[in-house]
Protein backbone atom coordinates (compact mmCIF):
# COMPACT_ATOMS: atom_id res chain seq x y z
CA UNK A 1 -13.25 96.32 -76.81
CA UNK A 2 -12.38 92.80 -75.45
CA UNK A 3 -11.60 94.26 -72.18
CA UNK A 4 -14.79 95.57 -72.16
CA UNK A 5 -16.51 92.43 -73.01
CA UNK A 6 -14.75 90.47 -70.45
CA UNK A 7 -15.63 92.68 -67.58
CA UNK A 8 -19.27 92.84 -68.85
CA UNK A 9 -19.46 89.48 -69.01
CA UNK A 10 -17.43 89.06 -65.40
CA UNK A 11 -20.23 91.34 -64.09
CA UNK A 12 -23.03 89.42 -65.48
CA UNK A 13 -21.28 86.40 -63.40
CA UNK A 14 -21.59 88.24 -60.00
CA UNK A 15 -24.78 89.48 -60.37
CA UNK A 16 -26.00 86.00 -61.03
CA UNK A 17 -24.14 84.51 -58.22
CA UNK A 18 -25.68 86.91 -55.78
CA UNK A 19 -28.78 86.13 -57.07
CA UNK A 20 -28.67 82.66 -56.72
CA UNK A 21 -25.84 82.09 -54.05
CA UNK A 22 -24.32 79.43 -55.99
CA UNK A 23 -23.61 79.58 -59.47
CA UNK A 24 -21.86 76.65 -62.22
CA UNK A 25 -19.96 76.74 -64.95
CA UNK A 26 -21.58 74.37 -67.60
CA UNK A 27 -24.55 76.69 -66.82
CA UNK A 28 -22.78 79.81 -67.40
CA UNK A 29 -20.82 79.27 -70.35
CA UNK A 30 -24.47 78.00 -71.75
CA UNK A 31 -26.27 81.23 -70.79
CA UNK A 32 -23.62 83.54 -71.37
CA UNK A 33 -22.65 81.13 -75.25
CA UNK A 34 -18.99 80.99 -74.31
CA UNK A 35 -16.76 78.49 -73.02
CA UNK A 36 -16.58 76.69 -70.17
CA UNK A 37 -13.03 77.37 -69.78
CA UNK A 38 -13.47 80.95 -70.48
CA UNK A 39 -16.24 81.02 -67.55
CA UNK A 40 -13.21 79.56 -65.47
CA UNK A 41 -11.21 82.15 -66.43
CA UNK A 42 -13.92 85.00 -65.17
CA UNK A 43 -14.26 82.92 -62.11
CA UNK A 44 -10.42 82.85 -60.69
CA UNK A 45 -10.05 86.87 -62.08
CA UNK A 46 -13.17 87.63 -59.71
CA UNK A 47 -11.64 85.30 -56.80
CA UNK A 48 -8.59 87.04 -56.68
CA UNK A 49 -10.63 89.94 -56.43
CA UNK A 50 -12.43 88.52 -53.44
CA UNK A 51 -15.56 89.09 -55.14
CA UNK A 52 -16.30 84.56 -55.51
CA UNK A 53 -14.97 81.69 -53.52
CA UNK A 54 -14.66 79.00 -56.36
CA UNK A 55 -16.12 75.53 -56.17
CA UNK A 56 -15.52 72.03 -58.05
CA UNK A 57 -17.83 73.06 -61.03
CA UNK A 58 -18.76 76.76 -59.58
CA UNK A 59 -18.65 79.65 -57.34
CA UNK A 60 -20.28 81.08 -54.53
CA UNK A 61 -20.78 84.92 -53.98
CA UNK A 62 -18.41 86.18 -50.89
CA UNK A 63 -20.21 88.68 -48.64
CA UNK A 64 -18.43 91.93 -48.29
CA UNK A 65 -19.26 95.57 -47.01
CA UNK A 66 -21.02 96.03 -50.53
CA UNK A 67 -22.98 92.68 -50.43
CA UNK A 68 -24.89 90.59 -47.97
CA UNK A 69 -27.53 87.63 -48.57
CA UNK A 70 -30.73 88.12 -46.54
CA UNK A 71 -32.53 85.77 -44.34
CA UNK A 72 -34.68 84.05 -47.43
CA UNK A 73 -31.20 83.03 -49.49
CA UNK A 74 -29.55 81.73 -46.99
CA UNK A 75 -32.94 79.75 -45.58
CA UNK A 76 -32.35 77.82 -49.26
CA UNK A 77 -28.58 76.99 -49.38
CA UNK A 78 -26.88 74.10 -47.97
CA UNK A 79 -30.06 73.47 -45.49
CA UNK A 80 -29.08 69.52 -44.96
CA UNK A 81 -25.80 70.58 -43.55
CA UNK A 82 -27.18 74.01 -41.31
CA UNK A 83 -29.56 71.22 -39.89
CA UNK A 84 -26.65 69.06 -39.01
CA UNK A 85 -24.76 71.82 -37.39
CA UNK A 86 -27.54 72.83 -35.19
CA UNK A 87 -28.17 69.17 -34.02
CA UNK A 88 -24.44 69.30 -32.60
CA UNK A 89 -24.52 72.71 -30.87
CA UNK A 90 -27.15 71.53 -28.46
CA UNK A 91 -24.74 69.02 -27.50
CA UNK A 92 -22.42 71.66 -26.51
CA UNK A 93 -24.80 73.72 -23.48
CA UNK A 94 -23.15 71.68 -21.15
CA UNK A 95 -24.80 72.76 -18.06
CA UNK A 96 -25.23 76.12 -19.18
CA UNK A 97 -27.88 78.01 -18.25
CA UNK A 98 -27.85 81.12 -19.76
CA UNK A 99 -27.32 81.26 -24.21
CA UNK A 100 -26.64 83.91 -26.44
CA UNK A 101 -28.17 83.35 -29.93
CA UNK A 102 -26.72 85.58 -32.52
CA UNK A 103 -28.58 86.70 -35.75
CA UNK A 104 -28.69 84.50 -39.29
CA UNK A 105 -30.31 81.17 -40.20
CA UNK A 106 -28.07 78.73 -38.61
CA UNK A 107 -28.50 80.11 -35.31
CA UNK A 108 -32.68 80.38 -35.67
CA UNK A 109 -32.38 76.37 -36.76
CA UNK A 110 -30.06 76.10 -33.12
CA UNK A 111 -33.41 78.24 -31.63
CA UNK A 112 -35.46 75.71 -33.07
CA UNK A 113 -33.30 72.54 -31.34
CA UNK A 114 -33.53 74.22 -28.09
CA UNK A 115 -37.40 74.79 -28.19
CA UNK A 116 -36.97 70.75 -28.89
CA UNK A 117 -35.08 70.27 -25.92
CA UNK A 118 -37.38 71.27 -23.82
CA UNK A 119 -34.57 72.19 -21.05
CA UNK A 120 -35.06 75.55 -18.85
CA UNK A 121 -32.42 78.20 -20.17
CA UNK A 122 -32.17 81.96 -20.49
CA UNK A 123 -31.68 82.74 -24.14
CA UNK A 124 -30.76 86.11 -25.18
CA UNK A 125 -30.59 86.79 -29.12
CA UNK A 126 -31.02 89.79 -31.26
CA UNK A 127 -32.87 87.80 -33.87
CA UNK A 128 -36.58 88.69 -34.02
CA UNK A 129 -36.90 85.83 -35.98
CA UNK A 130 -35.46 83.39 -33.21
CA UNK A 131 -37.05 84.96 -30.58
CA UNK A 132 -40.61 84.33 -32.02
CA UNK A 133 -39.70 80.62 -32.31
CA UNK A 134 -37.69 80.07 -28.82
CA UNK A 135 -41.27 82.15 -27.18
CA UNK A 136 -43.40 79.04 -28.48
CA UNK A 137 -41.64 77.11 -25.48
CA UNK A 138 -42.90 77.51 -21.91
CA UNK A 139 -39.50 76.05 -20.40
CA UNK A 140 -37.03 78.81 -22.11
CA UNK A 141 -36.85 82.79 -20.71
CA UNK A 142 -36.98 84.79 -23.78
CA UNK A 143 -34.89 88.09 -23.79
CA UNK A 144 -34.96 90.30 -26.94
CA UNK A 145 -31.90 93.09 -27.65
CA UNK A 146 -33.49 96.22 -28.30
CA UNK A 147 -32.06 98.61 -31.16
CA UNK A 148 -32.27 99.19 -35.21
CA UNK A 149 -33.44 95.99 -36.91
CA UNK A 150 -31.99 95.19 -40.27
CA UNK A 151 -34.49 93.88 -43.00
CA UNK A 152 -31.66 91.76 -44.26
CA UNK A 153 -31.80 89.51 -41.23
CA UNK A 154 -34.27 90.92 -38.92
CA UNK A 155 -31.58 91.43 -36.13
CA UNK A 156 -31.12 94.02 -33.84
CA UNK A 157 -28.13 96.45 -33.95
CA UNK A 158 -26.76 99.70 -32.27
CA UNK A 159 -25.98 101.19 -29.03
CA UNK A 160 -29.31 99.80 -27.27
CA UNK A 161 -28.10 96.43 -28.44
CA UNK A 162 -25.17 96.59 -26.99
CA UNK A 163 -25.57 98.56 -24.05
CA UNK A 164 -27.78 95.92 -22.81
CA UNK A 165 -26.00 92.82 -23.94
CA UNK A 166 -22.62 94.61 -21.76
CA UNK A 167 -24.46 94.34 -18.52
CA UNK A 168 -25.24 90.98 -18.71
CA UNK A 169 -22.95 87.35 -18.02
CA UNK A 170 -23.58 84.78 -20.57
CA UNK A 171 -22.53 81.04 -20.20
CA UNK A 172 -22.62 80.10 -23.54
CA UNK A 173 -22.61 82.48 -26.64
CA UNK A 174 -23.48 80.71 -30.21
CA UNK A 175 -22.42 82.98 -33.28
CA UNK A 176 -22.03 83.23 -36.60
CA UNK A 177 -19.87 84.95 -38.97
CA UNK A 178 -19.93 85.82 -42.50
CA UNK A 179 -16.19 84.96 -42.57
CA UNK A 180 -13.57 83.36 -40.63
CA UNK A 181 -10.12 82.89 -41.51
CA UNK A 182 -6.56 81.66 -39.49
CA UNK A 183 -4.88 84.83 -40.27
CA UNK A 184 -7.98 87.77 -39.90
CA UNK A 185 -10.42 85.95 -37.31
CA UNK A 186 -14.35 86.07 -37.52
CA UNK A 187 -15.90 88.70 -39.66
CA UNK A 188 -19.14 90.96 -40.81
CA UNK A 189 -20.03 93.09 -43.54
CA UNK A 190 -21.85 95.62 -41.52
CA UNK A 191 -19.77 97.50 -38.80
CA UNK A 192 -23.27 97.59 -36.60
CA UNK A 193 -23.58 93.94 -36.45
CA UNK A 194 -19.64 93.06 -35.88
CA UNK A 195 -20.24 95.51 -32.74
CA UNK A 196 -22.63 92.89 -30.74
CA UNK A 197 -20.94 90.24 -32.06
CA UNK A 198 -17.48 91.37 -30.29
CA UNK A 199 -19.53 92.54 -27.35
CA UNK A 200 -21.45 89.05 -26.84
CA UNK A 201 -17.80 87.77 -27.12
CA UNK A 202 -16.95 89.68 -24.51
CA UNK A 203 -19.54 89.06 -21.85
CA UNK A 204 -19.90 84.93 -22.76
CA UNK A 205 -17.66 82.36 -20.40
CA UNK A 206 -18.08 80.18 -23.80
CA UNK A 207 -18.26 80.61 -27.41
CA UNK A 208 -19.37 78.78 -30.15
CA UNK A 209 -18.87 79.29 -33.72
CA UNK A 210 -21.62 77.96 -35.97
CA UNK A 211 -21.17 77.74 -40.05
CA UNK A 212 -20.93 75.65 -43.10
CA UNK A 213 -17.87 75.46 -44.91
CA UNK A 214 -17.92 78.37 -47.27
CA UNK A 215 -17.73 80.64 -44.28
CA UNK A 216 -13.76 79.05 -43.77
CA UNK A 217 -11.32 81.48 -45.41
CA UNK A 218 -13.09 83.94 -46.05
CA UNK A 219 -12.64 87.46 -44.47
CA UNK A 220 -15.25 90.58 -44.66
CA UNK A 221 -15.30 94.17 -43.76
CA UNK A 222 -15.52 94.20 -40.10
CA UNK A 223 -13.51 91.88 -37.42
CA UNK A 224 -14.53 90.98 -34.56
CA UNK A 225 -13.24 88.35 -32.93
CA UNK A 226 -10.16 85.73 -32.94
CA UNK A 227 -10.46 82.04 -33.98
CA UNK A 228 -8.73 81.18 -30.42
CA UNK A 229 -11.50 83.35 -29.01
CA UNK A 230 -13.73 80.11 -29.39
CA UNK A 231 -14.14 77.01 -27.50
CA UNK A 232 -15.55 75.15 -30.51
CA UNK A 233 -16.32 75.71 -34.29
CA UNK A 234 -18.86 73.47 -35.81
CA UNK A 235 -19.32 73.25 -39.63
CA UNK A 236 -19.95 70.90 -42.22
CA UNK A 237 -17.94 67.89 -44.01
CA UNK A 238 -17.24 69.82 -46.97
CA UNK A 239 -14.75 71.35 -45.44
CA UNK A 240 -11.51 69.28 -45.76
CA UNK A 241 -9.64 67.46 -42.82
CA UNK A 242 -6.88 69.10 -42.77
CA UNK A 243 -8.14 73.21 -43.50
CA UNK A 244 -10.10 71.93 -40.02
CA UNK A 245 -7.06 70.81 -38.79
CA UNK A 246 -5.06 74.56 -39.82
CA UNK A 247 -8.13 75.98 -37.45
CA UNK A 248 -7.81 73.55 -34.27
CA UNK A 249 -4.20 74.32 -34.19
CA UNK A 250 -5.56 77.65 -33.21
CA UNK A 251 -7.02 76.26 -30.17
CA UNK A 252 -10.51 75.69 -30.87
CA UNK A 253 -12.08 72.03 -31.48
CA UNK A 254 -13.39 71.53 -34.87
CA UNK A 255 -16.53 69.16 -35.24
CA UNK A 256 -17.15 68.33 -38.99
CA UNK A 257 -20.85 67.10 -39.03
């Protein structure tokens, strides 16, 4: 019967953290009329199980092959420090003419830095979402991947995706990832998307990876490329100086913004 209990309970805790993205454990242990260290407890059992990545005072939900955030909870976590990020990837186009912009919020905040800029470029993305906000700008060439869109981010998957993303050269190439980690690389969920991700790798002379913290050490279902793979990773200041510094040893620079 306590068994039981526990794993109810350790359910409850995962279903709220997906719901929210961020849970904490004075909360918790109110809601759920146990203790705070017992809410602990339930916390580092469903870490180990790769389910949460804990926090000081919490846990986040870690995406997998059977869960992904959409567009709309991501939009509403850690927003201060996804601005921040995209503010430094402009300063990495370089003379670049020619961007891919993957899927995910992050990226559609870089979209909304370039239309800012103002500077001619070729952008490529298979984000609906960015593409509707980089077309507002008469000095940026707007080029949509065709394909299956997902609801969960509105980006475009499948063999017209990447068909068309193979045949073309891209200076720069600014992705996300729902995971990265020293030992497994960048990572997806959803086998669909981690295919144009590895095949924008492929065809970019450049690569950026853009993320907030929670996204280091964390692996998901699908790999698809190496941390030496990119040029740059730019995150937030959560993450400590010297996890960053495990990363760069890889070969990338780290920028902490």
């Amino acid at each position: 019967m306590t068994i039981r209990i526990a794993d109810e309970r350790r359910r409850r805790i995962l279903e709220r953290a997906r719901g929210a993205g961020h849970i904490e454990v004075t909360d918790l242990a109110q809601q759920l009329d146990v203790a705070a260290e017992t809410v602990r407890r339930d916390l580092k059992v469903l870490e180990e199980h790769g389910l949460l990545r804990r926090t000081h005072g919490g846990a986040y939900p870690v995406e997998s092959a059977g869960f992904e955030s959409n567009l709309a909870r991501r939009s509403a976590s850690f927003v201060a420090e996804k601005r921040r990020i995209a503010e430094a990837t402009i300063d990495q186009l370089g003379d670049a003419e020619t961007v891919f912009l993957d899927e995910g919020f992050t990226p559609q905040l870089v979209a909304e830095q370039l239309v800012a800029l103002g500077r001619p470029l070729s952008v490529v993305t298979s984000s609906l979402t960015s593409a509707a906000l980089l077309a507002a700008s008469p000095a940026l060439t707007v080029i949509v991947l065709g394909g299956r869109v997902r609801g969960h981010t509105l980006g475009a998957v499948d063999h017209w995706a990447t068909s068309m993303l193979s045949d073309l050269v891209i200076d720069l190439a600014v992705l996300g990832a729902n995971g990265l980690s020293t030992e497994r690389g960048l990572s997806t969920p959803d086998p669909a998307v981690a295919a144009v991700k590895k095949t924008a790798v492929a065809v970019s002379r450049r690569r950026v990876f853009v993320g907030i913290h929670t996204k280091f050490g964390v692996s998901s279902f699908c790999r698809f490329a190496e941390v030496g793979d990119f040029e740059v990773l730019i995150t937030d200041t959560l993450i400590p100086a010297h996890e960053a510094h495990r990363y760069a040893a890889l070969g990338p620079t780290v920028i902490r913004v």
